[in-house]
Structure formats: structure tokens, C-alpha cells
PDB file of N, CA and C in Angstrom:
ATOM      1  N   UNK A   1      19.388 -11.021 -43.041  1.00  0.00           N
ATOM      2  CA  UNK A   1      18.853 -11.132 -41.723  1.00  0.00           C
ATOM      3  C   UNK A   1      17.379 -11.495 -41.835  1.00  0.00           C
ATOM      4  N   UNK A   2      17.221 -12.160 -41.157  1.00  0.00           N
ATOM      5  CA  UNK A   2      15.745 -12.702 -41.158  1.00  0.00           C
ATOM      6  C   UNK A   2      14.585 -11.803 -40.366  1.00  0.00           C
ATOM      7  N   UNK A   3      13.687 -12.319 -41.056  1.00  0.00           N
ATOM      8  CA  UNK A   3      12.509 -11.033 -40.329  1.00  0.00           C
ATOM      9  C   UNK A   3      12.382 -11.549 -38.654  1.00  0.00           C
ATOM     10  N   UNK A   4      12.152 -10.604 -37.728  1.00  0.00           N
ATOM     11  CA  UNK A   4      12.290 -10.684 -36.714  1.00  0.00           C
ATOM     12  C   UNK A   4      13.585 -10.555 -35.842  1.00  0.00           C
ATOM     13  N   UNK A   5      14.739 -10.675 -36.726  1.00  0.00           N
ATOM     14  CA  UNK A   5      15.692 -11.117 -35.685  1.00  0.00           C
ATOM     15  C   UNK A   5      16.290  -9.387 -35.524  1.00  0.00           C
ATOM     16  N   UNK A   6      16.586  -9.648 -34.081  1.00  0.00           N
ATOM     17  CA  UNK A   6      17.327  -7.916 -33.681  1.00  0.00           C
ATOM     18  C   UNK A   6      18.861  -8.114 -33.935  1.00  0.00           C
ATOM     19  N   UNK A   7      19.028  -6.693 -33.940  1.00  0.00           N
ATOM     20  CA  UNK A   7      20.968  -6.750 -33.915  1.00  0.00           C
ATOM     21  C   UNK A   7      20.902  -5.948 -32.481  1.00  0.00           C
ATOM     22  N   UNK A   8      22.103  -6.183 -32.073  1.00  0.00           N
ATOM     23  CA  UNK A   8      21.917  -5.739 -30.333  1.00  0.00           C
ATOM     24  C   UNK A   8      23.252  -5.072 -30.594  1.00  0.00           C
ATOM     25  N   UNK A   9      23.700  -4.207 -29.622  1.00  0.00           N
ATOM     26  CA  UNK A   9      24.578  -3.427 -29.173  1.00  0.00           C
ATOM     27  C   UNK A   9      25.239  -3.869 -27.668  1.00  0.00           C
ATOM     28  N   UNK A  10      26.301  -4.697 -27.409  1.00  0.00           N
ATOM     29  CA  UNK A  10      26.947  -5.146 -26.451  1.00  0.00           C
ATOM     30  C   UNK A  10      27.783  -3.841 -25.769  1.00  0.00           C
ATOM     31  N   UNK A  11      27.620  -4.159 -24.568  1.00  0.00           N
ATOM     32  CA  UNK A  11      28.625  -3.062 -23.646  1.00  0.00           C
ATOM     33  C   UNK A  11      29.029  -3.622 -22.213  1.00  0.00           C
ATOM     34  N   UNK A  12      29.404  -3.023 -21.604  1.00  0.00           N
ATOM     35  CA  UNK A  12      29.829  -3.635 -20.351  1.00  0.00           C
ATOM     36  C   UNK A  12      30.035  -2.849 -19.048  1.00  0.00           C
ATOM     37  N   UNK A  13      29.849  -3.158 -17.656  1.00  0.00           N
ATOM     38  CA  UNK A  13      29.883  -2.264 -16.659  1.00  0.00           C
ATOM     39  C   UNK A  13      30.258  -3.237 -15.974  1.00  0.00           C
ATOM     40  N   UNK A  14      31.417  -2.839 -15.524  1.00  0.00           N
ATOM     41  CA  UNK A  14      32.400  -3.623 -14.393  1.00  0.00           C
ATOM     42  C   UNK A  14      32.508  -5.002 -15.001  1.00  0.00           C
ATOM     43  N   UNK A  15      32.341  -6.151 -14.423  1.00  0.00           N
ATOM     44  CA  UNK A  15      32.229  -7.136 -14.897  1.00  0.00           C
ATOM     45  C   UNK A  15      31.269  -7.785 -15.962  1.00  0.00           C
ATOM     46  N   UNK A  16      29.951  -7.100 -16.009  1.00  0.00           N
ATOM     47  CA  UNK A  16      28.730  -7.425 -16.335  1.00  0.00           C
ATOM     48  C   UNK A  16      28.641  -7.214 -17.803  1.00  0.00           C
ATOM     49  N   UNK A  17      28.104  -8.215 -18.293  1.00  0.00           N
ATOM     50  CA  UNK A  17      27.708  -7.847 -20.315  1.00  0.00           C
ATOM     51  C   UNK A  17      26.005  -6.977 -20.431  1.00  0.00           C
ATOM     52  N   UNK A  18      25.738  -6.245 -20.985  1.00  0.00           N
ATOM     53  CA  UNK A  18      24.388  -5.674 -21.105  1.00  0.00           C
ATOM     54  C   UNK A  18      24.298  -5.801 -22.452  1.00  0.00           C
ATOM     55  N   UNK A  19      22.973  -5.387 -23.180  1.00  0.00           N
ATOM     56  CA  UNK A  19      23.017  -5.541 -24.818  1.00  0.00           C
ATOM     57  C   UNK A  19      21.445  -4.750 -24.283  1.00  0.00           C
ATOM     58  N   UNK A  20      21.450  -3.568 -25.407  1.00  0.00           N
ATOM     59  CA  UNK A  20      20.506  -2.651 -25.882  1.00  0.00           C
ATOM     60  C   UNK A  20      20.178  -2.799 -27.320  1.00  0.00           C
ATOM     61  N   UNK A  21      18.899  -3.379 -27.756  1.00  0.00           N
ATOM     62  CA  UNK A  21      18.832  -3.047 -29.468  1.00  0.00           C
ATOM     63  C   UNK A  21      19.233  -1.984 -29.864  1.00  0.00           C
ATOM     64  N   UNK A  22      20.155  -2.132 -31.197  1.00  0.00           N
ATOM     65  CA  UNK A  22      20.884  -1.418 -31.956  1.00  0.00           C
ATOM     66  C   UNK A  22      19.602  -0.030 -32.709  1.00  0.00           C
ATOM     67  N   UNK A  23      18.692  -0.349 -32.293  1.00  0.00           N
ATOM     68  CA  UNK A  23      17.441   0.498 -33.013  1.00  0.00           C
ATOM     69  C   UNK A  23      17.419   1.585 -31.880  1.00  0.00           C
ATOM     70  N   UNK A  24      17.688   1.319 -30.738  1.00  0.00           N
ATOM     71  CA  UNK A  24      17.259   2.169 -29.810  1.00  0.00           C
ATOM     72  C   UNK A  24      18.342   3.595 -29.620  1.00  0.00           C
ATOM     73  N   UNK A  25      19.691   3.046 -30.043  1.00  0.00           N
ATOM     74  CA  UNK A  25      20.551   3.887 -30.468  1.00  0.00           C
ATOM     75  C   UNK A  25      21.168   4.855 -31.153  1.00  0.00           C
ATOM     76  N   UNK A  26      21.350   5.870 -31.033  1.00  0.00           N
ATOM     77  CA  UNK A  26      21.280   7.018 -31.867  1.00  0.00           C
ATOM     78  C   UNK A  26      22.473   7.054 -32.528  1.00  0.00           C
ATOM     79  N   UNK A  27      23.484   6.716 -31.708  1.00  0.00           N
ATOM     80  CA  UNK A  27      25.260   7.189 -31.602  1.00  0.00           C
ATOM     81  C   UNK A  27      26.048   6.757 -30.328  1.00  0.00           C
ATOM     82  N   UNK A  28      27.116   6.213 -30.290  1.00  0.00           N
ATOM     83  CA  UNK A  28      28.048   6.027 -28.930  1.00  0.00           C
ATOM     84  C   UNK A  28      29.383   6.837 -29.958  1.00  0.00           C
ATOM     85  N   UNK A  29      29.758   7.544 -28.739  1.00  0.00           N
ATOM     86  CA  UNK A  29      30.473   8.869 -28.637  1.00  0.00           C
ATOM     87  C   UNK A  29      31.402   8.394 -27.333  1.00  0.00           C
ATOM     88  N   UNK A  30      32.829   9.001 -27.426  1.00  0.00           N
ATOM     89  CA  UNK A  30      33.723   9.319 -26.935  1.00  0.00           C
ATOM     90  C   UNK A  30      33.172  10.157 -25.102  1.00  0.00           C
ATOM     91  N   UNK A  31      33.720   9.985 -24.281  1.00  0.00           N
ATOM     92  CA  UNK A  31      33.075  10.575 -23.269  1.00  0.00           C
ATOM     93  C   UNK A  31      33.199  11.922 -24.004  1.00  0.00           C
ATOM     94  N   UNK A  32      32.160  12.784 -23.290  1.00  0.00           N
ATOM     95  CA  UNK A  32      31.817  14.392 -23.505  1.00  0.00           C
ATOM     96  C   UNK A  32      31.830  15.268 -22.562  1.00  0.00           C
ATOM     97  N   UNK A  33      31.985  16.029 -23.037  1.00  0.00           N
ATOM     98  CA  UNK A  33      32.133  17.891 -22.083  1.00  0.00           C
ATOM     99  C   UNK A  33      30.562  17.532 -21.584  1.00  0.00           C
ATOM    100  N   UNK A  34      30.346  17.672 -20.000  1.00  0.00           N
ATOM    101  CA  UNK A  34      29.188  17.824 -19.859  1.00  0.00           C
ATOM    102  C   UNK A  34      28.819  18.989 -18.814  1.00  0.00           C
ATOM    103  N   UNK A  35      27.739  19.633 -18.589  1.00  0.00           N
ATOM    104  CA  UNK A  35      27.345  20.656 -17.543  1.00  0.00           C
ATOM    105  C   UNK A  35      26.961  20.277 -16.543  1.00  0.00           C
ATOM    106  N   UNK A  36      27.249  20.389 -15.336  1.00  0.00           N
ATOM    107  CA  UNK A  36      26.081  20.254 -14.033  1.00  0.00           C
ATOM    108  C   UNK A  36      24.735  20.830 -13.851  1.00  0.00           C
ATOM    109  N   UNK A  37      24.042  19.674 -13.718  1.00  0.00           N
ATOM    110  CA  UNK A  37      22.420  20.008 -13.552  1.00  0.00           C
ATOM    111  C   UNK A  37      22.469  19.818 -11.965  1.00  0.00           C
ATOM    112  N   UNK A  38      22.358  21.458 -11.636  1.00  0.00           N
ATOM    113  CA  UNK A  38      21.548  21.595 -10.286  1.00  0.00           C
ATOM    114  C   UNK A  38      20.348  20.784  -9.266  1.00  0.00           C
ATOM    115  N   UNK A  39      20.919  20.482  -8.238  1.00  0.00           N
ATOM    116  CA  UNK A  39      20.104  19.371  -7.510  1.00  0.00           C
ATOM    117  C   UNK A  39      19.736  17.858  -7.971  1.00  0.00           C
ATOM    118  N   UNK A  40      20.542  17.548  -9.519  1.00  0.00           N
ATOM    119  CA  UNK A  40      20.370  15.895  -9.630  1.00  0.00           C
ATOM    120  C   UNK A  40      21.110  15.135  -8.917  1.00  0.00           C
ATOM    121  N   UNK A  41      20.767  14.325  -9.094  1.00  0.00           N
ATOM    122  CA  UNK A  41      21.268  12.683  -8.003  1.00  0.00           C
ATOM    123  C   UNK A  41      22.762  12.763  -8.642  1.00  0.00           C
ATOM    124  N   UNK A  42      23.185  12.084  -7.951  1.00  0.00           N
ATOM    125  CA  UNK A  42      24.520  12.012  -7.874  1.00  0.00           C
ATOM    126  C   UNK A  42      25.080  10.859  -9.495  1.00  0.00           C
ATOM    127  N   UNK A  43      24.344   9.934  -9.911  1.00  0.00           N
ATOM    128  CA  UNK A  43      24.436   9.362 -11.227  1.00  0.00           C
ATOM    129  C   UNK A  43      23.964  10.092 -12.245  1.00  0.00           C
ATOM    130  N   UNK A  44      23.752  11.283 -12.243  1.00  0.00           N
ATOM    131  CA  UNK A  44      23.403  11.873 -13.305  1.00  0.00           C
ATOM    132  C   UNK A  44      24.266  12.707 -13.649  1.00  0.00           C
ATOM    133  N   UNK A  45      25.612  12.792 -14.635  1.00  0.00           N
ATOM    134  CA  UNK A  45      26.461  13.583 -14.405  1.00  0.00           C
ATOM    135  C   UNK A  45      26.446  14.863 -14.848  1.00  0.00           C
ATOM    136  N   UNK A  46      25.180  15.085 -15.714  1.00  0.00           N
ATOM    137  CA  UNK A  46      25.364  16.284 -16.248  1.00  0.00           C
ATOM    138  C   UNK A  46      24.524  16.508 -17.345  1.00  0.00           C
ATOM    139  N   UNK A  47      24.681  17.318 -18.489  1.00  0.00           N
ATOM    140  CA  UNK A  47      24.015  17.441 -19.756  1.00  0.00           C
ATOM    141  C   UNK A  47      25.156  17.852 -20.966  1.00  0.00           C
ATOM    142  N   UNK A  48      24.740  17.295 -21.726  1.00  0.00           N
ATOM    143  CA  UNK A  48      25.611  17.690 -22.924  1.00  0.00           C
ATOM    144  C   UNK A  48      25.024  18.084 -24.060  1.00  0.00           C
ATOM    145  N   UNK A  49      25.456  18.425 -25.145  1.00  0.00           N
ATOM    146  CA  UNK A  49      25.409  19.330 -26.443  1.00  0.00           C
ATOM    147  C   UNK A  49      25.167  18.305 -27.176  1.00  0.00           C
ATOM    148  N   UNK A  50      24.028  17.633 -27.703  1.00  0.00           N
ATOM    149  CA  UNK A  50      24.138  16.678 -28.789  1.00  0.00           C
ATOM    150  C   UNK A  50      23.459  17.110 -30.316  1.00  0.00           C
ATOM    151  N   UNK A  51      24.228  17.414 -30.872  1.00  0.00           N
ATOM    152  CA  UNK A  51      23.721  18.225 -32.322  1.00  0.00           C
ATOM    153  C   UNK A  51      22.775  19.097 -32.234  1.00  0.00           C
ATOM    154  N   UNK A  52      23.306  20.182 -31.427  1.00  0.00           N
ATOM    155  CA  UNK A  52      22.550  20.987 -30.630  1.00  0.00           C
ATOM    156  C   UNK A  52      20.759  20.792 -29.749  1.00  0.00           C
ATOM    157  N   UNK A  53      21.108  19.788 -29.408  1.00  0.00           N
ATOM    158  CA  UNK A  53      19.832  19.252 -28.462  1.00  0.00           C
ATOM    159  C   UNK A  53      20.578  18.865 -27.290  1.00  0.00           C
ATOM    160  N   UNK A  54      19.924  19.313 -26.003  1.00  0.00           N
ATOM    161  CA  UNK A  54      20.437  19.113 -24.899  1.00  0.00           C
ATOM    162  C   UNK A  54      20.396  17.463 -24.327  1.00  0.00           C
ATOM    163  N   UNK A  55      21.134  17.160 -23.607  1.00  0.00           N
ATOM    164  CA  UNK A  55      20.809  15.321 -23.372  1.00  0.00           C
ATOM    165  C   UNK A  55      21.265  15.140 -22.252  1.00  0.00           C
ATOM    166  N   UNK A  56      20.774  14.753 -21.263  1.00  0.00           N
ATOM    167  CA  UNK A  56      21.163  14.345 -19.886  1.00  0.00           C
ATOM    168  C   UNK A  56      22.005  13.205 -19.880  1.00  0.00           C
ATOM    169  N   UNK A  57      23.267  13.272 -19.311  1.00  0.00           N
ATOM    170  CA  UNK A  57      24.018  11.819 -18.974  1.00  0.00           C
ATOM    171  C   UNK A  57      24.281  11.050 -18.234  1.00  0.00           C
ATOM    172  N   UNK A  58      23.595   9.645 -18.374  1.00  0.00           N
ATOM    173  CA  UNK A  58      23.061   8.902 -16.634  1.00  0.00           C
ATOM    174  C   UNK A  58      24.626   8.170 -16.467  1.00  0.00           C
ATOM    175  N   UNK A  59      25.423   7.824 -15.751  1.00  0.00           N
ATOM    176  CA  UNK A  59      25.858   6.731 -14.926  1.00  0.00           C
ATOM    177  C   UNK A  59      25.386   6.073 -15.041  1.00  0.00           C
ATOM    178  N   UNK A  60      25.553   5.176 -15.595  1.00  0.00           N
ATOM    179  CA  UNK A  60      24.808   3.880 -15.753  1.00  0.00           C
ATOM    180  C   UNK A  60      25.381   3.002 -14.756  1.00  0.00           C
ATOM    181  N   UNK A  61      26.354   2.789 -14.289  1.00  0.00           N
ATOM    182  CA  UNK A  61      26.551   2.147 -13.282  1.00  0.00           C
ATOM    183  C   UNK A  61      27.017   2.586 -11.821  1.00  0.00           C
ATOM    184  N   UNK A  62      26.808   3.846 -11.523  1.00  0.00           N
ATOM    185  CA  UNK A  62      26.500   4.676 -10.614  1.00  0.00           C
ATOM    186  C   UNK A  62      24.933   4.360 -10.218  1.00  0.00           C
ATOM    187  N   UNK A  63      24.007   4.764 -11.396  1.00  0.00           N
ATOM    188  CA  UNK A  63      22.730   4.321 -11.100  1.00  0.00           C
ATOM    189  C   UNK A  63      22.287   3.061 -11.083  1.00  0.00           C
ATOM    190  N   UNK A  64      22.894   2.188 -11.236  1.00  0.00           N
ATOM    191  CA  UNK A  64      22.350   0.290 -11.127  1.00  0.00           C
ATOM    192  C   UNK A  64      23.374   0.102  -9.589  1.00  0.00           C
ATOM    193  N   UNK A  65      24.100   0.667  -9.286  1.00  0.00           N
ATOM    194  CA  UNK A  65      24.943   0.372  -8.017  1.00  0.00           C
ATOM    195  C   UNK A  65      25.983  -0.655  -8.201  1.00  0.00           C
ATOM    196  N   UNK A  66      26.289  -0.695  -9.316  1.00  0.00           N
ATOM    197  CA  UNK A  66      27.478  -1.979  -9.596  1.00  0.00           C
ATOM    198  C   UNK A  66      28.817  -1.491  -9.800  1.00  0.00           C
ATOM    199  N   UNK A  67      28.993  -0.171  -9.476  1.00  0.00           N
ATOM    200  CA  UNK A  67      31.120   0.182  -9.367  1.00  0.00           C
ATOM    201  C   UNK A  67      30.694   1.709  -9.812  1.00  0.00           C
ATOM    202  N   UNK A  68      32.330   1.972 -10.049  1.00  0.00           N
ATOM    203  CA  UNK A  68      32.624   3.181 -10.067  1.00  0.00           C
ATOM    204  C   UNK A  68      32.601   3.370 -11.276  1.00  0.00           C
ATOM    205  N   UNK A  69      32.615   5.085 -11.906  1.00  0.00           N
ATOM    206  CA  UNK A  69      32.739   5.518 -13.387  1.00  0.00           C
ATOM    207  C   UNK A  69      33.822   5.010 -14.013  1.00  0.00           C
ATOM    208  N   UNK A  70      33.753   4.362 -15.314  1.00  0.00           N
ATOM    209  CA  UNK A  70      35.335   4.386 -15.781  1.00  0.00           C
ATOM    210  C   UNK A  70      35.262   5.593 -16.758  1.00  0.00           C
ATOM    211  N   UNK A  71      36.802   6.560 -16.526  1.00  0.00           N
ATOM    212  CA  UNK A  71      36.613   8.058 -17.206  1.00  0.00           C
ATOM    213  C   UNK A  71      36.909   7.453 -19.207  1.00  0.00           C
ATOM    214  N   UNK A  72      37.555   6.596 -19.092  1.00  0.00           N
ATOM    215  CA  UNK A  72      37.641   6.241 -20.507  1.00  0.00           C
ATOM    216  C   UNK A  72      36.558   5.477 -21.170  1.00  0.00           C
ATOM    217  N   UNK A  73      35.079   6.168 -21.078  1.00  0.00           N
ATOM    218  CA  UNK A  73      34.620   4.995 -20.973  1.00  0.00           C
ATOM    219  C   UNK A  73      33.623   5.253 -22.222  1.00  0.00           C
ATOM    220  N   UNK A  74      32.586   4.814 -22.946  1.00  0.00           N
ATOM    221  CA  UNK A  74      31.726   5.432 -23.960  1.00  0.00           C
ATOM    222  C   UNK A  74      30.305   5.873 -23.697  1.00  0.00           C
ATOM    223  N   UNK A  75      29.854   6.823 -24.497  1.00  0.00           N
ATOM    224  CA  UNK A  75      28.067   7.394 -24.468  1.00  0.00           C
ATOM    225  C   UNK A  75      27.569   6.661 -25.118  1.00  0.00           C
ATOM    226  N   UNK A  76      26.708   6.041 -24.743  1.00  0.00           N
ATOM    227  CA  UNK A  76      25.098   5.512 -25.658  1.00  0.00           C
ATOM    228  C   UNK A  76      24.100   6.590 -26.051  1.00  0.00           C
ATOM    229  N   UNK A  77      24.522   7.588 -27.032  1.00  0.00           N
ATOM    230  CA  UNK A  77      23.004   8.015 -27.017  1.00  0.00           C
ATOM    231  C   UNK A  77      21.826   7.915 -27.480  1.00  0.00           C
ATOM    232  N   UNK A  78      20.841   7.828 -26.433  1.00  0.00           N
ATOM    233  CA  UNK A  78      19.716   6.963 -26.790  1.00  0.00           C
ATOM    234  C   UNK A  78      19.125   7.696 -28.270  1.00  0.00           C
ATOM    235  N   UNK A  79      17.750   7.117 -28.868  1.00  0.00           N
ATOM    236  CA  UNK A  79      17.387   7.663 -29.800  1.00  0.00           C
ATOM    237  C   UNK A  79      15.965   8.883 -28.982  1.00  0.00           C
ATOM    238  N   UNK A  80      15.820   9.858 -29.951  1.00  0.00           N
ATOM    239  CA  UNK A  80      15.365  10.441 -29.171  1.00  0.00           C
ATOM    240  C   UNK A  80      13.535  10.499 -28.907  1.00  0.00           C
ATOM    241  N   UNK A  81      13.536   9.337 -29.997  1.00  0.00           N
ATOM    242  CA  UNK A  81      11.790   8.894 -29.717  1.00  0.00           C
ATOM    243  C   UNK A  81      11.628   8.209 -28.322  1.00  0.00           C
ATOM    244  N   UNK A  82      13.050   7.644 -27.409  1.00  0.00           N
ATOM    245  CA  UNK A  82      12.951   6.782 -26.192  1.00  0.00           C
ATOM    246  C   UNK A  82      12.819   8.285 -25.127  1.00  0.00           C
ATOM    247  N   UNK A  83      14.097   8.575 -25.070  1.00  0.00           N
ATOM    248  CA  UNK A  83      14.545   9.912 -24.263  1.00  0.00           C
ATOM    249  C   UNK A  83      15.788  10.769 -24.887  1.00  0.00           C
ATOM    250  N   UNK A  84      14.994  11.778 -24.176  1.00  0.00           N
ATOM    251  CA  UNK A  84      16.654  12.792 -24.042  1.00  0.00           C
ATOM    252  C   UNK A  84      17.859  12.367 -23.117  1.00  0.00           C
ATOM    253  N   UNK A  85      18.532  11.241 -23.710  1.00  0.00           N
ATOM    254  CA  UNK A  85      19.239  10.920 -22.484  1.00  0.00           C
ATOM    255  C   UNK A  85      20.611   9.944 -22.965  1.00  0.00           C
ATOM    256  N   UNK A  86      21.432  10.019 -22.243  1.00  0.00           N
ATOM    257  CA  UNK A  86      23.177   9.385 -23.072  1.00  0.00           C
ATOM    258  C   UNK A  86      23.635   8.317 -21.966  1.00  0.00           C
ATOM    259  N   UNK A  87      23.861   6.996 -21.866  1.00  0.00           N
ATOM    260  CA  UNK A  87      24.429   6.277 -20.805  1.00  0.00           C
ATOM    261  C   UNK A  87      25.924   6.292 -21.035  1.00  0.00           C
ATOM    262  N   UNK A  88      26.376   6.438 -19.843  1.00  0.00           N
ATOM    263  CA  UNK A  88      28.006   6.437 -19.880  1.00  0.00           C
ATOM    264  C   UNK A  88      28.187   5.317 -19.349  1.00  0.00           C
ATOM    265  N   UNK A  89      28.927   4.314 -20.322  1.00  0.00           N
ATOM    266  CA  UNK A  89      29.062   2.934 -19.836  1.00  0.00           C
ATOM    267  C   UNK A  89      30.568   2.522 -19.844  1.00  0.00           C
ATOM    268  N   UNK A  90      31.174   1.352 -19.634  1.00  0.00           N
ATOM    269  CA  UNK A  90      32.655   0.990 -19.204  1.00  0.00           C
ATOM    270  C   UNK A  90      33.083   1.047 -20.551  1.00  0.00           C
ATOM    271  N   UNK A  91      32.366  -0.268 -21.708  1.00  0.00           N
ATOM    272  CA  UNK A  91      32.813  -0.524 -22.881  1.00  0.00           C
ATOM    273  C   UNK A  91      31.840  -0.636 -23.766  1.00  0.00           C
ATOM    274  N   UNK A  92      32.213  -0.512 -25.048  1.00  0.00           N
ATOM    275  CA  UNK A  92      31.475  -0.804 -26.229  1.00  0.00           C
ATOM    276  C   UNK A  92      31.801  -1.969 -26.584  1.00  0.00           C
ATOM    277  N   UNK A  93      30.853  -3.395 -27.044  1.00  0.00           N
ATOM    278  CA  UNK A  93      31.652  -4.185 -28.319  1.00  0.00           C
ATOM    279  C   UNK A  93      31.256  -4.368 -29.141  1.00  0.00           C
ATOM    280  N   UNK A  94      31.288  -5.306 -30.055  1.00  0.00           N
ATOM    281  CA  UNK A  94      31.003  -5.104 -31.761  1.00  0.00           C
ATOM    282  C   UNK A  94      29.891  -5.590 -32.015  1.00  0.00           C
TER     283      UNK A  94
END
């Protein structure tokens, strides 16, 4: 790989392709057991257990306004120099 060039991480929400550098990524995980956080917005579904560090999990397409959750769907979790935080998105691809 040549200097400069990124590797990206493809995913998808409803129809739409997104791509996050692969650097920014910690782990994509299977949906997860998550808790309700009191008084968040309605795209925020919760918090989960991530190698024992707590991590908030956004809707990602709840919060961009482009469709509904898909329940089969995968975690992005971010790395944790960005945020404490996991996107639940439609798909992963390679």
C-alpha cells in the first residue's frame, strides 16, 4: 500500500453506501445487549458493555433520518481516541 492511501470500511443504511476509515474503528460486532439511557433522544438506543468500558449506541440511521433500524444489523465501534460510542448500521462490506 502506498504511503497515503486509506483502507476504508464500507457499510450501508437503507439504500445508501457510507465508508469510515478503517483506522477509526475499533471492532464491528454482532448487534448487542444494550441498556436504556434515561432521557436520550430517541436514536440513541442505549449503552453497552464493551470490554468492560461503557459505549453509547447511536442509530445511525434513526439519527441521519434515512429509515428504520434493521434488528440484524452490525456495531461500528468507534476507536476510543474519537468517542465512546458504537453505530448500529444496516450492513457491513469487505
Amino acid at each position: 500500500m502506498s504511503k497515503g492511501t486509506k483502507r476504508l470500511l464500507l457499510f450501508t443504511l437503507g439504500d445508501r453506501r457510507y465508508a469510515l476509515d478503517l483506522e477509526d474503528i475499533a471492532e464491528v460486532l454482532p448487534p448487542p445487549v444494550t441498556f436504556p439511557v434515561p432521557w436520550a433522544p430517541p436514536s440513541l438506543m442505549g449503552a453497552m458493555n464493551f470490554h468492560g468500558s461503557l459505549v453509547a449506541v447511536l442509530d445511525l440511521a434513526a439519527f441521519m433520518k434515512i429509515g428504520p433500524l434493521v434488528p440484524d444489523g452490525n456495531v461500528l465501534v468507534l476507536d476510543r481516541g474519537l468517542a465512546n460510542l458504537a453505530l448500529w448500521v444496516d450492513r457491513v462490506g469487505n
